[in-house]
PDB file of N, CA and C in Angstrom:
ATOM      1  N   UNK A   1      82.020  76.227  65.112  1.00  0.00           N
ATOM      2  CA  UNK A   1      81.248  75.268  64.332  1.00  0.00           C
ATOM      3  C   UNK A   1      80.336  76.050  63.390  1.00  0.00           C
ATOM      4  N   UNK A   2      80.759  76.235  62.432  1.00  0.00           N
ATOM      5  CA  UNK A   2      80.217  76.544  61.039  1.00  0.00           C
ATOM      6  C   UNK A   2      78.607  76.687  61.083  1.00  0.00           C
ATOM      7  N   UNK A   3      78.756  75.438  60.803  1.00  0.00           N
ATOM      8  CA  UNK A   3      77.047  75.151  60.546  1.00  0.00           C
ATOM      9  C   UNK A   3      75.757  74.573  62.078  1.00  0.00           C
ATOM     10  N   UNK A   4      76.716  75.148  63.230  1.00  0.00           N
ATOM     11  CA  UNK A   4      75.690  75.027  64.127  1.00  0.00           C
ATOM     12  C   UNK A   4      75.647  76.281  64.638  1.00  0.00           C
ATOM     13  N   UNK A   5      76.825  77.360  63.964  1.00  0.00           N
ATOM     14  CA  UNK A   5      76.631  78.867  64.614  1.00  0.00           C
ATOM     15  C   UNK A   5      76.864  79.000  65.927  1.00  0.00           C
ATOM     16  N   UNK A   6      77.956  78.225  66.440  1.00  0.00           N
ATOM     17  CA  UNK A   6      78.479  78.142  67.718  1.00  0.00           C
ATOM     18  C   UNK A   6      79.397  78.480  68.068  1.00  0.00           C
ATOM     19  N   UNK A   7      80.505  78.944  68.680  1.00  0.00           N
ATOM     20  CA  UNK A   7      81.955  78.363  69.140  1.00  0.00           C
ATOM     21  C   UNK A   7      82.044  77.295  70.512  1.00  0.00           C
ATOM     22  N   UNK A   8      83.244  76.639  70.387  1.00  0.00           N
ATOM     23  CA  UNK A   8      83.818  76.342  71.563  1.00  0.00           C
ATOM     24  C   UNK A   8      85.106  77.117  72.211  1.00  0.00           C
ATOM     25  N   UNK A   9      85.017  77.058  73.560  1.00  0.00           N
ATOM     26  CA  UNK A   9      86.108  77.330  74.159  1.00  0.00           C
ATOM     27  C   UNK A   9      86.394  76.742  75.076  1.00  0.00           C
ATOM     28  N   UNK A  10      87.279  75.652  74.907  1.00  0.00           N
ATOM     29  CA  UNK A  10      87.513  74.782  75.722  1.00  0.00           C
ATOM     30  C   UNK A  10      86.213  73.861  75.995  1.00  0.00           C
ATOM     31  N   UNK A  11      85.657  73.576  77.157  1.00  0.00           N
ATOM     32  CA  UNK A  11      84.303  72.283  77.221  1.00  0.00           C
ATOM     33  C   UNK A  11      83.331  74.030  76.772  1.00  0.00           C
ATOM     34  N   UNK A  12      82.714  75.052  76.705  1.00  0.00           N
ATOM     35  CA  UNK A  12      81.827  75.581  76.479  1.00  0.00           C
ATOM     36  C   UNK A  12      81.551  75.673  75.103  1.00  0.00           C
ATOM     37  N   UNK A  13      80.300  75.792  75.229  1.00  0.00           N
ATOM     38  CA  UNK A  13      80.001  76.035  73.538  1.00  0.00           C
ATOM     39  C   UNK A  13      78.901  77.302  74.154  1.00  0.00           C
ATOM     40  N   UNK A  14      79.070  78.419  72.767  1.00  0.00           N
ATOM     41  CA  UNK A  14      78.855  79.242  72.538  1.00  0.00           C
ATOM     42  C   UNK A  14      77.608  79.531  71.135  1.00  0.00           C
ATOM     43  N   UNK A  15      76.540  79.224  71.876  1.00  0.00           N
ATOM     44  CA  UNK A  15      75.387  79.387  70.456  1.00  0.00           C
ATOM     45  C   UNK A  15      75.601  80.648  70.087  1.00  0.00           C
ATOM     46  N   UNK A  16      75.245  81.238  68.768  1.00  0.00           N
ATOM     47  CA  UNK A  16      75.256  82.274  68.414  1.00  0.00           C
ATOM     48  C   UNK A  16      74.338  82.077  66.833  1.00  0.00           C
ATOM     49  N   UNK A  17      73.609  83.640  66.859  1.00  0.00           N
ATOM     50  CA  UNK A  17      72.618  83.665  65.603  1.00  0.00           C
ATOM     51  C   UNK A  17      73.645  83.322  64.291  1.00  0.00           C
ATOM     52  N   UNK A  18      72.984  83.615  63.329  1.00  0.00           N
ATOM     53  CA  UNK A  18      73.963  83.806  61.804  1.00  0.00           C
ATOM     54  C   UNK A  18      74.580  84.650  61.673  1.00  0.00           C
ATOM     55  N   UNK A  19      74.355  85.863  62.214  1.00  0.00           N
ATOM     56  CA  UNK A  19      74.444  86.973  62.041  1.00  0.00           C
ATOM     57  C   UNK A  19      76.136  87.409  63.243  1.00  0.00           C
ATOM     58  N   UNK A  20      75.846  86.949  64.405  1.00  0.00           N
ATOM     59  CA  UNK A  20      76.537  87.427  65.600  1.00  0.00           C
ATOM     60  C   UNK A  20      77.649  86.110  64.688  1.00  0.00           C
ATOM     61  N   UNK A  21      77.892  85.215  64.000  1.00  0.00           N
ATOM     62  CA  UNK A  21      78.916  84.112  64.040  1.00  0.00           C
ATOM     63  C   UNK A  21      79.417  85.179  62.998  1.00  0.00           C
ATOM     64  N   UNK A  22      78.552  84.910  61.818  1.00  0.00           N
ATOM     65  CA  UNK A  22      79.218  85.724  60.761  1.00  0.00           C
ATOM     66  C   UNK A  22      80.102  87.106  61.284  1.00  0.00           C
ATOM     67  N   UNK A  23      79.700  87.920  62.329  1.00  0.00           N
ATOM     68  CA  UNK A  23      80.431  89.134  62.439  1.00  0.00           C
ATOM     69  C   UNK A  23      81.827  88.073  63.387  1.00  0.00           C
ATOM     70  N   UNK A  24      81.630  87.689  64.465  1.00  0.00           N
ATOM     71  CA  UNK A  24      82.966  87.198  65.542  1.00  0.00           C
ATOM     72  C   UNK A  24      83.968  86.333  64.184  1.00  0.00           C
ATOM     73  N   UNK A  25      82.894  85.586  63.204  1.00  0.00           N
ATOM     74  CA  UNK A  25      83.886  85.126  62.358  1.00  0.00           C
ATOM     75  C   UNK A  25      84.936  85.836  61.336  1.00  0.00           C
ATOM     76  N   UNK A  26      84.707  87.011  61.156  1.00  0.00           N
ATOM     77  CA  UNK A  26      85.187  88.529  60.668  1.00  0.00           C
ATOM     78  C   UNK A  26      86.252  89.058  61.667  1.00  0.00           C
ATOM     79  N   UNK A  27      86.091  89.350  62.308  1.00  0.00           N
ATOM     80  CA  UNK A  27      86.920  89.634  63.411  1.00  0.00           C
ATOM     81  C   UNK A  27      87.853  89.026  63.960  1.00  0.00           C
ATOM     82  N   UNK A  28      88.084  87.352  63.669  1.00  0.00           N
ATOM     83  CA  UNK A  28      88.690  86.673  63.996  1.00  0.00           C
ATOM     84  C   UNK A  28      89.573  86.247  62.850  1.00  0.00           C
ATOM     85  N   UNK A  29      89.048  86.467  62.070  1.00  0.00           N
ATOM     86  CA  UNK A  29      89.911  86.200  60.319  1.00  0.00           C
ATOM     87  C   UNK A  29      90.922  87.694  60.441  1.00  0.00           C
ATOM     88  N   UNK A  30      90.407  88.838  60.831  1.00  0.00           N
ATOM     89  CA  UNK A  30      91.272  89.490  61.406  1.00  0.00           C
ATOM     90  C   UNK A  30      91.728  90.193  62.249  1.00  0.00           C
ATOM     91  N   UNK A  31      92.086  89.250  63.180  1.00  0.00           N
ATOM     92  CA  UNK A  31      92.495  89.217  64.887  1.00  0.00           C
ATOM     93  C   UNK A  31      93.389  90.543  65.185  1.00  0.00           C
ATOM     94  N   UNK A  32      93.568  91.375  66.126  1.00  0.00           N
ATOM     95  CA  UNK A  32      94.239  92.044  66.300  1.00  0.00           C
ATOM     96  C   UNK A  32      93.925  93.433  65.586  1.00  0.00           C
ATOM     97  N   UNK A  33      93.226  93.429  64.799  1.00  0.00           N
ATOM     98  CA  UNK A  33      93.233  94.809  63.357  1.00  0.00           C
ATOM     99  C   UNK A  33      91.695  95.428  63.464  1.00  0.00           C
ATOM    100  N   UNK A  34      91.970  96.731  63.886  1.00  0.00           N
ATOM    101  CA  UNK A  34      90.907  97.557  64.668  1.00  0.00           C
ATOM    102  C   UNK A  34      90.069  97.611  63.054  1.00  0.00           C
ATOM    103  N   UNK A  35      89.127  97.134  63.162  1.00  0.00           N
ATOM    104  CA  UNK A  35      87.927  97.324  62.167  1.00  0.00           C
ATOM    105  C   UNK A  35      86.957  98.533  62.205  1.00  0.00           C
ATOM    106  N   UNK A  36      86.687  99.045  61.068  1.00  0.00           N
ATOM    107  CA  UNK A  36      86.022 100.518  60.917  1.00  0.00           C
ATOM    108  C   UNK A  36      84.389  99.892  61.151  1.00  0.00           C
ATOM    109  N   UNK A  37      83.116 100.458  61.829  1.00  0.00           N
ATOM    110  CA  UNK A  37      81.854  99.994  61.764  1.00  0.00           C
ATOM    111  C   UNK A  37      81.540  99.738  60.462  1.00  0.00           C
ATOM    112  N   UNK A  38      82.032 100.211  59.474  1.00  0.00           N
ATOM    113  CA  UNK A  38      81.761 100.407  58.306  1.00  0.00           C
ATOM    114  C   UNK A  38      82.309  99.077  57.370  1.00  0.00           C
ATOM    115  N   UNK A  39      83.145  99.029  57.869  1.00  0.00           N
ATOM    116  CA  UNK A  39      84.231  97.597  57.480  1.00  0.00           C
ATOM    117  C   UNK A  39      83.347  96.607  57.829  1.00  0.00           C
ATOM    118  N   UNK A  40      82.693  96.716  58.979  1.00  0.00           N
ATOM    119  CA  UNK A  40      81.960  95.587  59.787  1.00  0.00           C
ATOM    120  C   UNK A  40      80.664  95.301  59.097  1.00  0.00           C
ATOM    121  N   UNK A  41      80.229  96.550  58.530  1.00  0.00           N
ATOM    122  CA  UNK A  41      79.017  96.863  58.138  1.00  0.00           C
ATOM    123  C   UNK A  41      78.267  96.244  56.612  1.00  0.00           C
ATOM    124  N   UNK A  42      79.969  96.428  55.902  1.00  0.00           N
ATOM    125  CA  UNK A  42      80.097  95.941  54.489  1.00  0.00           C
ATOM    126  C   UNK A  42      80.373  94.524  54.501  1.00  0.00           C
ATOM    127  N   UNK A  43      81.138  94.083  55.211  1.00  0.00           N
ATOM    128  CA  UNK A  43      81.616  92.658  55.378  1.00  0.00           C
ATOM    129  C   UNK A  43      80.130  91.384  56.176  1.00  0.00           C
ATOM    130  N   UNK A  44      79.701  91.745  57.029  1.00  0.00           N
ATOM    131  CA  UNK A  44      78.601  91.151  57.597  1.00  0.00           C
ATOM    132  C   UNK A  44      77.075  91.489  57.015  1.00  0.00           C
ATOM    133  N   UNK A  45      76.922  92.791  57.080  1.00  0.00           N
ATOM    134  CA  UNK A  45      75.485  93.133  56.308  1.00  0.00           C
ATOM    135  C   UNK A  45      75.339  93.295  55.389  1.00  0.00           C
ATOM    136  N   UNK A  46      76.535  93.519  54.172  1.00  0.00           N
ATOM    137  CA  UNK A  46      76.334  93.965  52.788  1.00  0.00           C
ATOM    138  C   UNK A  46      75.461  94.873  52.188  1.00  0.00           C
ATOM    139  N   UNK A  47      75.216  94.550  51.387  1.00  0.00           N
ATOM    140  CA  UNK A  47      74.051  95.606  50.598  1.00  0.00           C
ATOM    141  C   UNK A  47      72.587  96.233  51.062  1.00  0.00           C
ATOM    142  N   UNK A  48      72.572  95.340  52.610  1.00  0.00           N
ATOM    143  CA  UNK A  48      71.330  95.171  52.800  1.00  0.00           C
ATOM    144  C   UNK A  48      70.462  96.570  52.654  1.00  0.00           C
ATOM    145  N   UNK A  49      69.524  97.028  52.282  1.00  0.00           N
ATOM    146  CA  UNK A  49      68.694  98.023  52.518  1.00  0.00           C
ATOM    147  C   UNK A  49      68.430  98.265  54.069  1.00  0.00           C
ATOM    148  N   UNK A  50      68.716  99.753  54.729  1.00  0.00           N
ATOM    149  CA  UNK A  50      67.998  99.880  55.446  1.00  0.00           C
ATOM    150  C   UNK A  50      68.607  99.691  57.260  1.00  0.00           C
ATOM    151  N   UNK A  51      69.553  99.511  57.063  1.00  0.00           N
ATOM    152  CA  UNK A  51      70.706  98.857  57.862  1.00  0.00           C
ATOM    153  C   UNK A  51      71.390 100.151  58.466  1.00  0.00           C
ATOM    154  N   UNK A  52      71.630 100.574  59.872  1.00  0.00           N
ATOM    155  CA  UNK A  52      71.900 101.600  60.733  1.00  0.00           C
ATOM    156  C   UNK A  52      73.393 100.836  60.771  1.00  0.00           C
ATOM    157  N   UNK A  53      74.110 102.140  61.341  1.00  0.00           N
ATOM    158  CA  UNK A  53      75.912 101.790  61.396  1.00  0.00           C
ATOM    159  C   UNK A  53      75.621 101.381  62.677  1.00  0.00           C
ATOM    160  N   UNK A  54      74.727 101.479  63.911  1.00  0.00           N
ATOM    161  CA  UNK A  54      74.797 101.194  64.985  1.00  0.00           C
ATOM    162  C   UNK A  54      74.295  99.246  65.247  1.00  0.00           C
ATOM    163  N   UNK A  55      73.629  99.696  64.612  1.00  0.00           N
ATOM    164  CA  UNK A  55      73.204  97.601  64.247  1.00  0.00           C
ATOM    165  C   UNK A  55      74.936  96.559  64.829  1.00  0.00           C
ATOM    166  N   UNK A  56      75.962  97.330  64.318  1.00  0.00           N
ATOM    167  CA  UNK A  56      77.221  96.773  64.521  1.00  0.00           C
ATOM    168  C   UNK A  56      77.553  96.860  66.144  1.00  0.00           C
ATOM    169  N   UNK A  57      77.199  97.966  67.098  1.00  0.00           N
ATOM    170  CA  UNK A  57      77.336  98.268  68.186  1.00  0.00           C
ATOM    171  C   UNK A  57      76.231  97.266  69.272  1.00  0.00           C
ATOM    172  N   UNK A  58      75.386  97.467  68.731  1.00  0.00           N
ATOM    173  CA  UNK A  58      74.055  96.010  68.739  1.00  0.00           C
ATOM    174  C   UNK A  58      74.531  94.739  69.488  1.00  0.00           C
ATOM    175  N   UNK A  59      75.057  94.794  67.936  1.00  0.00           N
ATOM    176  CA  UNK A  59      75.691  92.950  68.131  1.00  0.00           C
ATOM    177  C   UNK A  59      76.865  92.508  68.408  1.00  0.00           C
ATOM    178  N   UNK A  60      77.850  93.557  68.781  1.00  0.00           N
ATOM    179  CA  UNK A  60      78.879  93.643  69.518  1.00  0.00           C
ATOM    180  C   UNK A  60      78.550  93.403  70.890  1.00  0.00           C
ATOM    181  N   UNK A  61      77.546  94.285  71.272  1.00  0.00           N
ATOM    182  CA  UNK A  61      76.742  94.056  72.671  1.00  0.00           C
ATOM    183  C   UNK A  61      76.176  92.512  73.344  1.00  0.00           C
ATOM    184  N   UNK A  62      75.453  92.050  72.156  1.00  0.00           N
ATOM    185  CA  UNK A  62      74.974  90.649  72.400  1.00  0.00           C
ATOM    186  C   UNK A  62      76.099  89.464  72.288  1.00  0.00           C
ATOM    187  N   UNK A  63      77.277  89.529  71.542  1.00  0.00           N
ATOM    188  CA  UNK A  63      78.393  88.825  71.215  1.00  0.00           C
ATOM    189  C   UNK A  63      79.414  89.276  72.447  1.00  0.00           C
ATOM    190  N   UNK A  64      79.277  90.484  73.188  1.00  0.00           N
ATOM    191  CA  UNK A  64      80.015  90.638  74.807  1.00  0.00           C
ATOM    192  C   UNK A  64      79.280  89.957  75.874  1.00  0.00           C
ATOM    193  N   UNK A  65      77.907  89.774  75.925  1.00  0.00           N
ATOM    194  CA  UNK A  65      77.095  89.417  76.807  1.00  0.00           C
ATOM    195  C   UNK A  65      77.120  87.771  76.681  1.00  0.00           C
ATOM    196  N   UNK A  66      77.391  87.166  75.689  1.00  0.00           N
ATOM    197  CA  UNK A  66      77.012  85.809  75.373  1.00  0.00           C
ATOM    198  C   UNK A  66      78.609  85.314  76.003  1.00  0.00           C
ATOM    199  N   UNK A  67      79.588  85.940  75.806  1.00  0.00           N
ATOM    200  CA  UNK A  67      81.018  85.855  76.412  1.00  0.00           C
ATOM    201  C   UNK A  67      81.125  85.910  77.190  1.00  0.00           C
ATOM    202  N   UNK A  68      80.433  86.824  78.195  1.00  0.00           N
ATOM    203  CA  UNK A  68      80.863  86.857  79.514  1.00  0.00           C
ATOM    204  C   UNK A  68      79.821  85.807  80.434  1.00  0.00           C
ATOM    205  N   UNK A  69      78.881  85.434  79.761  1.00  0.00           N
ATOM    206  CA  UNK A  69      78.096  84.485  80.277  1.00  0.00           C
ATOM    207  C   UNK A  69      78.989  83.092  80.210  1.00  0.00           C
ATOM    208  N   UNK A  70      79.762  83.133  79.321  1.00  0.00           N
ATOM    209  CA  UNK A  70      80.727  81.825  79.030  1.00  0.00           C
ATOM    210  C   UNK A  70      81.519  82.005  80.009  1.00  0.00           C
ATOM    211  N   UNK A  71      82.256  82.964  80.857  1.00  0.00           N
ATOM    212  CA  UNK A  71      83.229  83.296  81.509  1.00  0.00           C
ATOM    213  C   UNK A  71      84.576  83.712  80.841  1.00  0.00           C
ATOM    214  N   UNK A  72      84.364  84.441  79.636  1.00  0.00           N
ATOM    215  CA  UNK A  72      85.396  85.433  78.645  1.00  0.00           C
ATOM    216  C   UNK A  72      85.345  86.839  78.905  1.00  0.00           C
ATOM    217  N   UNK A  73      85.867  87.200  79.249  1.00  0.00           N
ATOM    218  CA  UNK A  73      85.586  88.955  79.196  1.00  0.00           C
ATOM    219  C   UNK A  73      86.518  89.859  78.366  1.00  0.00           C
ATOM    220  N   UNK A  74      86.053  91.095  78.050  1.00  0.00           N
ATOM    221  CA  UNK A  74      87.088  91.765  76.923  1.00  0.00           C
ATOM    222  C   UNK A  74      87.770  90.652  75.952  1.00  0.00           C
ATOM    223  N   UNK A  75      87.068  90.279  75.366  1.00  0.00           N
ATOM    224  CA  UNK A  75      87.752  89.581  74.092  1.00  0.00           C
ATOM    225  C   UNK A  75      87.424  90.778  73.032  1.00  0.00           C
ATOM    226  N   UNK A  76      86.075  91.244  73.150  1.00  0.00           N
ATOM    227  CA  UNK A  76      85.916  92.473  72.201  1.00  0.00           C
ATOM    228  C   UNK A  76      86.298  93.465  72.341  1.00  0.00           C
ATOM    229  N   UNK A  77      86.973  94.126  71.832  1.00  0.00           N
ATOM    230  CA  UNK A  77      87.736  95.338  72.601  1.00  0.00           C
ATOM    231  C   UNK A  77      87.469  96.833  71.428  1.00  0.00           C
ATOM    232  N   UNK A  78      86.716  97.441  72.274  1.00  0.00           N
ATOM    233  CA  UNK A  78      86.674  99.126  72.003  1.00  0.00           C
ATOM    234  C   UNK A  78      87.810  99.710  71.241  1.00  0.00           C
ATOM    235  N   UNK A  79      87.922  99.936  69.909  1.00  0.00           N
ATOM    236  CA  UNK A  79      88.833 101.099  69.356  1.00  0.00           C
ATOM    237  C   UNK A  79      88.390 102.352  69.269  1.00  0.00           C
ATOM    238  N   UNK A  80      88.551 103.665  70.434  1.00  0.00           N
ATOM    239  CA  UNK A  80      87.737 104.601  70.536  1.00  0.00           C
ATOM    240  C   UNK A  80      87.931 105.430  68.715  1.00  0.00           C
ATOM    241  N   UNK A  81      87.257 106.064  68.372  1.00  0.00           N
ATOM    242  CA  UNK A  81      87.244 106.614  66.724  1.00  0.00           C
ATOM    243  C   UNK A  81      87.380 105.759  65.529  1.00  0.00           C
ATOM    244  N   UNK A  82      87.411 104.475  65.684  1.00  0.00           N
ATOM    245  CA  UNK A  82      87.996 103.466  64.788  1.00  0.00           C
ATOM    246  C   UNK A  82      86.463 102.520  64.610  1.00  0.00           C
ATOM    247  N   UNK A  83      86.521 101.712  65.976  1.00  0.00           N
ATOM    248  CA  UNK A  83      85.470 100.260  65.493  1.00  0.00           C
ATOM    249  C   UNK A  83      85.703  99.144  66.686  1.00  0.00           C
ATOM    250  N   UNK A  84      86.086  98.289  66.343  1.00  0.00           N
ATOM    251  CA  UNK A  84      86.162  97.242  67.088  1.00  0.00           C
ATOM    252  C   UNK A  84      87.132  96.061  66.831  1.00  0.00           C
ATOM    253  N   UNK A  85      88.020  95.212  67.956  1.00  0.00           N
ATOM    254  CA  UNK A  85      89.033  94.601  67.470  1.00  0.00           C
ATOM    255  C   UNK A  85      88.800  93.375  68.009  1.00  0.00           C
ATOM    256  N   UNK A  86      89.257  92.091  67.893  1.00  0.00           N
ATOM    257  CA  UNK A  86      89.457  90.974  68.430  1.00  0.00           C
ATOM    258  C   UNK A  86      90.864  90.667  69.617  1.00  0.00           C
ATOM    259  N   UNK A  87      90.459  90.767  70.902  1.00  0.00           N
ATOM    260  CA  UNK A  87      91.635  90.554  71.502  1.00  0.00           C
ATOM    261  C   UNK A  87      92.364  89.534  70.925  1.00  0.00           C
ATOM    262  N   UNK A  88      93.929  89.655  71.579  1.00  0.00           N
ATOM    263  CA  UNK A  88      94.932  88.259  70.818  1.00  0.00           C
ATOM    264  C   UNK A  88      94.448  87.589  71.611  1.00  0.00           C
ATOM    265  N   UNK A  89      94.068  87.029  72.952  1.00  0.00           N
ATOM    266  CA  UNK A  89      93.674  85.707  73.534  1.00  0.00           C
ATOM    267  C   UNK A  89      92.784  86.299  74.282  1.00  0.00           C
ATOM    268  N   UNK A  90      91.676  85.569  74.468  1.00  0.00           N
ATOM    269  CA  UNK A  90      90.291  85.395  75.301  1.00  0.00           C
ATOM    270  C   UNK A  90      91.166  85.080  76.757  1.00  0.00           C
ATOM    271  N   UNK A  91      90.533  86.203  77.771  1.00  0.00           N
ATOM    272  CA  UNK A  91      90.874  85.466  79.035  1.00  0.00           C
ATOM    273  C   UNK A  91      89.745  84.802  79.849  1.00  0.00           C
ATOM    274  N   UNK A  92      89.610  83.799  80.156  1.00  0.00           N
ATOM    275  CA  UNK A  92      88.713  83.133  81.092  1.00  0.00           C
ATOM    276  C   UNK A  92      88.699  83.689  82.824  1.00  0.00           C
ATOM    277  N   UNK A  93      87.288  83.526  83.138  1.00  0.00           N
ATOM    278  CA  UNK A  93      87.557  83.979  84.752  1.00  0.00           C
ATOM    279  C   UNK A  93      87.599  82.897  85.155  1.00  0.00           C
TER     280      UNK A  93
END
């Protein structure tokens, strides 16, 4: 949901800042395709002044934690030297 900065999965809904939707919404536009921090960095934070490559590792962190509180785990998945990918399907516990 767009404009409430949420997802659903199945009956859960998933609040999320502007920031954490805008990045999962990136990642999901391209599912499967190991993204560079940098990719992540340009695409979600843009131009911003002032902005650490780790900020992406951040909110990867808070966007794993908000998942597994849903009962999703590894949907975000580690590309060691690369970035970060979108699993093909969320598994539920």
């Amino acid at each position: 949901d767009e404009g409430r900065h949420a997802l659903t999965a199945g009956e859960k809904v998933i609040d999320l800042s502007a920031r954490e939707y805008a990045l999962i919404a990136y990642l999901i536009r391209n599912r499967g395709i190991a993204l560079t921090r940098q990719q992540l960095l340009d695409e979600v934070w843009g131009a911003e002044p002032d902005v650490y490559s780790n900020v992406v590792d951040l909110y990867v962190h808070y966007l794993r934690k908000k998942f597994e509180e849903a009962g999703f785990d590894n949907l975000l998945k580690t590309v060691r030297g690369v970035g970060y990918r979108l699993a093909d399907a969320p598994k539920a516990k």
